[in-house]
N, C-alpha and C. Protein backbone atom coordinates (compact mmCIF):
# COMPACT_ATOMS: atom_id res chain seq x y z
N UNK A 1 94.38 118.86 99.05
CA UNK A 1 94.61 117.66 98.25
C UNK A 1 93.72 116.52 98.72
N UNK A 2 92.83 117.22 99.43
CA UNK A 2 91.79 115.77 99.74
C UNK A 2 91.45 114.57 98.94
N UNK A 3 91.78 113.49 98.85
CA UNK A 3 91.15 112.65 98.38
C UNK A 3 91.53 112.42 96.39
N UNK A 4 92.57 113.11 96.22
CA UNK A 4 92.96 113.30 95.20
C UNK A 4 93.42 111.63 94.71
N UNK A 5 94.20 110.49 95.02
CA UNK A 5 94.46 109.12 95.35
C UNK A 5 93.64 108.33 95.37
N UNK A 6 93.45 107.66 95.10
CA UNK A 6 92.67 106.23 95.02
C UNK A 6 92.68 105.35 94.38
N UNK A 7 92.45 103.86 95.08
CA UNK A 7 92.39 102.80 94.04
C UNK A 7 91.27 101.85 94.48
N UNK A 8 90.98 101.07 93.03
CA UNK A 8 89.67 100.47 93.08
C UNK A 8 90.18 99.29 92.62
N UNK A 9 89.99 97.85 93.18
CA UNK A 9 90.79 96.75 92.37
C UNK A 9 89.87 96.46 91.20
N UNK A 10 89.41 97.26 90.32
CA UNK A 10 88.92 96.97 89.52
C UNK A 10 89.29 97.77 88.29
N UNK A 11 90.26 98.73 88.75
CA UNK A 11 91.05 100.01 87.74
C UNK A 11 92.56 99.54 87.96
N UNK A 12 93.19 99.41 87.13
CA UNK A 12 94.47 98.85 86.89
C UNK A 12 94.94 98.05 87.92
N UNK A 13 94.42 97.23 88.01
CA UNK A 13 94.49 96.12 89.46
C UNK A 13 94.84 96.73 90.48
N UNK A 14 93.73 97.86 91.02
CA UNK A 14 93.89 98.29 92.32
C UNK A 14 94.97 99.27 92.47
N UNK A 15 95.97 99.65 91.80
CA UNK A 15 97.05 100.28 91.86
C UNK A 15 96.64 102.01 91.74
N UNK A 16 97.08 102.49 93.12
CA UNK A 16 96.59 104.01 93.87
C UNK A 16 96.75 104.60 92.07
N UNK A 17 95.74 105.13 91.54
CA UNK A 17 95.79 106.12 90.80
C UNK A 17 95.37 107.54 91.08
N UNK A 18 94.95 108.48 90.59
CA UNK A 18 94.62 109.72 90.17
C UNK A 18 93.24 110.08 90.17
N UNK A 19 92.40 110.05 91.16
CA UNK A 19 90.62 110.14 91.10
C UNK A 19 90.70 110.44 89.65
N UNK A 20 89.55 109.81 89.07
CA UNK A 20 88.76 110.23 88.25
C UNK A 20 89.81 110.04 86.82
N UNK A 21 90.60 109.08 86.64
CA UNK A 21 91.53 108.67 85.68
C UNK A 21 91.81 107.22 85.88
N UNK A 22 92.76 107.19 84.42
CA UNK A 22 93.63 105.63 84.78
C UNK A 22 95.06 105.85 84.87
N UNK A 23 95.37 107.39 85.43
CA UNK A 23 96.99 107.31 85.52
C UNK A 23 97.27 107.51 86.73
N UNK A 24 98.31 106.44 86.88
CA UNK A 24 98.82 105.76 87.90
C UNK A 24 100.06 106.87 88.79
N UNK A 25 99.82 106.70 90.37
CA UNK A 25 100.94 106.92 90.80
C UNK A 25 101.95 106.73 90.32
N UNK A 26 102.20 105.17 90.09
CA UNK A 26 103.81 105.22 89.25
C UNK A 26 103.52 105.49 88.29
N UNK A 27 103.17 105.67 87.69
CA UNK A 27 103.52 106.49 85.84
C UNK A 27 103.94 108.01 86.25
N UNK A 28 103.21 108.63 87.35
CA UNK A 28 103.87 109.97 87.02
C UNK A 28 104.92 109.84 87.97
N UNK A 29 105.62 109.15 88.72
CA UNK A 29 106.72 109.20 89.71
C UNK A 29 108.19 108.33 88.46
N UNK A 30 107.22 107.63 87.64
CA UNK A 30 108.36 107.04 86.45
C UNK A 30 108.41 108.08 85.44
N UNK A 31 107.69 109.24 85.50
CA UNK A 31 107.38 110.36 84.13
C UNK A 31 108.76 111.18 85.30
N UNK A 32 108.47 111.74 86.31
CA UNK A 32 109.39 112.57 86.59
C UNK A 32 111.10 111.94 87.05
N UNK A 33 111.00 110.59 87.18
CA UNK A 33 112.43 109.62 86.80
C UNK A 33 112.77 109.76 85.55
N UNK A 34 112.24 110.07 84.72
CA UNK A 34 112.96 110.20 83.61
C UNK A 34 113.39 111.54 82.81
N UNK A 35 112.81 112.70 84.01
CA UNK A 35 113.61 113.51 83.27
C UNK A 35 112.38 114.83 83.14
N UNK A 36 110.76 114.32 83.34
CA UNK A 36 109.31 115.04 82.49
C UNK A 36 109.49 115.60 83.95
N UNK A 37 109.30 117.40 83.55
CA UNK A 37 108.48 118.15 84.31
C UNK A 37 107.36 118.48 84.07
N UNK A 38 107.41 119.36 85.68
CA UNK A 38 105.86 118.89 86.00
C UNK A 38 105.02 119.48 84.53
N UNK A 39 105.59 121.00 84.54
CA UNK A 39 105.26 121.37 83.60
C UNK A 39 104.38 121.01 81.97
N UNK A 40 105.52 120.15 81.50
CA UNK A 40 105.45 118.72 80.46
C UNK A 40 104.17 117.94 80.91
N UNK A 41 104.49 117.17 82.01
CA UNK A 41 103.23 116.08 82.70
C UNK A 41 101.96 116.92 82.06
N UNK A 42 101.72 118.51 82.73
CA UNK A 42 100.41 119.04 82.86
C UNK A 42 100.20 119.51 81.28
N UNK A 43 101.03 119.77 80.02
CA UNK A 43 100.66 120.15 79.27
C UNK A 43 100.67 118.87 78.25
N UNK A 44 100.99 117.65 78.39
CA UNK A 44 100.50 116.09 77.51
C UNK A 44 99.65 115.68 78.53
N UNK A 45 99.04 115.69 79.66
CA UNK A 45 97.55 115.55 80.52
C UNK A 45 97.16 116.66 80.91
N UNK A 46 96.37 117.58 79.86
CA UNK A 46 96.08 118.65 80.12
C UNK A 46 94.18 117.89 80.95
N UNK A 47 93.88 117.26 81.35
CA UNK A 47 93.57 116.71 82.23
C UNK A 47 93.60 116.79 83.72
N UNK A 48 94.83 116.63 84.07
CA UNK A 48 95.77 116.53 85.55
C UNK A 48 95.94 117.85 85.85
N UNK A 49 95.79 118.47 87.16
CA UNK A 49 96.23 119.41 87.68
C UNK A 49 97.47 119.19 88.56
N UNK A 50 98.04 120.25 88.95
CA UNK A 50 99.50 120.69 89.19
C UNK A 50 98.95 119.79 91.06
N UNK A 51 97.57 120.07 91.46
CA UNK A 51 97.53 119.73 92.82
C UNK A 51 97.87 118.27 92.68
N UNK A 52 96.98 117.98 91.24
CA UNK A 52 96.76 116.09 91.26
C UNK A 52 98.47 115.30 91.44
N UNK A 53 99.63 115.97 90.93
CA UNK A 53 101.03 115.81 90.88
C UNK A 53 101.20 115.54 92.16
N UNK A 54 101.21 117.11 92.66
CA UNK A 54 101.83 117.10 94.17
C UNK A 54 101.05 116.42 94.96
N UNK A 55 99.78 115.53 95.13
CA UNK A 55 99.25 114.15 95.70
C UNK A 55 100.05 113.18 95.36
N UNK A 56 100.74 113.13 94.11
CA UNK A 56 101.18 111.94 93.72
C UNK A 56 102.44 111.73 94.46
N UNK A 57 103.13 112.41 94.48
CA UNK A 57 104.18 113.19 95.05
C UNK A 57 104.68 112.47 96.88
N UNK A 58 103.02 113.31 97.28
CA UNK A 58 102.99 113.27 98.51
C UNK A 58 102.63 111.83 99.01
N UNK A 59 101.29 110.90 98.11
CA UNK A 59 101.50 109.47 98.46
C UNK A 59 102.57 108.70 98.73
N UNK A 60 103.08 109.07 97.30
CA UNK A 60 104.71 108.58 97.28
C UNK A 60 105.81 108.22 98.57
N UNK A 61 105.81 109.77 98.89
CA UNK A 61 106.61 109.60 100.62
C UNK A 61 106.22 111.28 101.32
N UNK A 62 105.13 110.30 102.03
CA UNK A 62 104.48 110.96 102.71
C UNK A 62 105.38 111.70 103.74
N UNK A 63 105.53 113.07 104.17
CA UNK A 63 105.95 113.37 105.27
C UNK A 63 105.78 113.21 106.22
């Protein structure tokens, strides 16, 4: 999951997104609060891979 995270204050005011996108850590940590698996996530961002999630995941709360 190297390097999968990042933010640029110049992409949604700096807020850690998804290399190489504009979706946000919290959008997919508020996508799976409401109910969206992962499943769902990867097939409406057929874009996003299953690793790019579990980064999001793992930023989130890091072990």
């Amino acid at each position: 999951m190297a390097n999968l995270i990042t933010a640029d204050p110049h992409i949604l005011g700096g807020k850690p997104i998804i290399q190489g996108t504009r979706i946000s850590v919290d959008f997919i940590l508020e996508l799976f609060a409401a109910g969206v698996s992962r499943e769902e996530i990867l097939t409406d961002y057929p874009h996003l891979t299953s690793e790019a999630i579990s980064a999001c995941l793992t930023f989130a709360a890091p072990v």
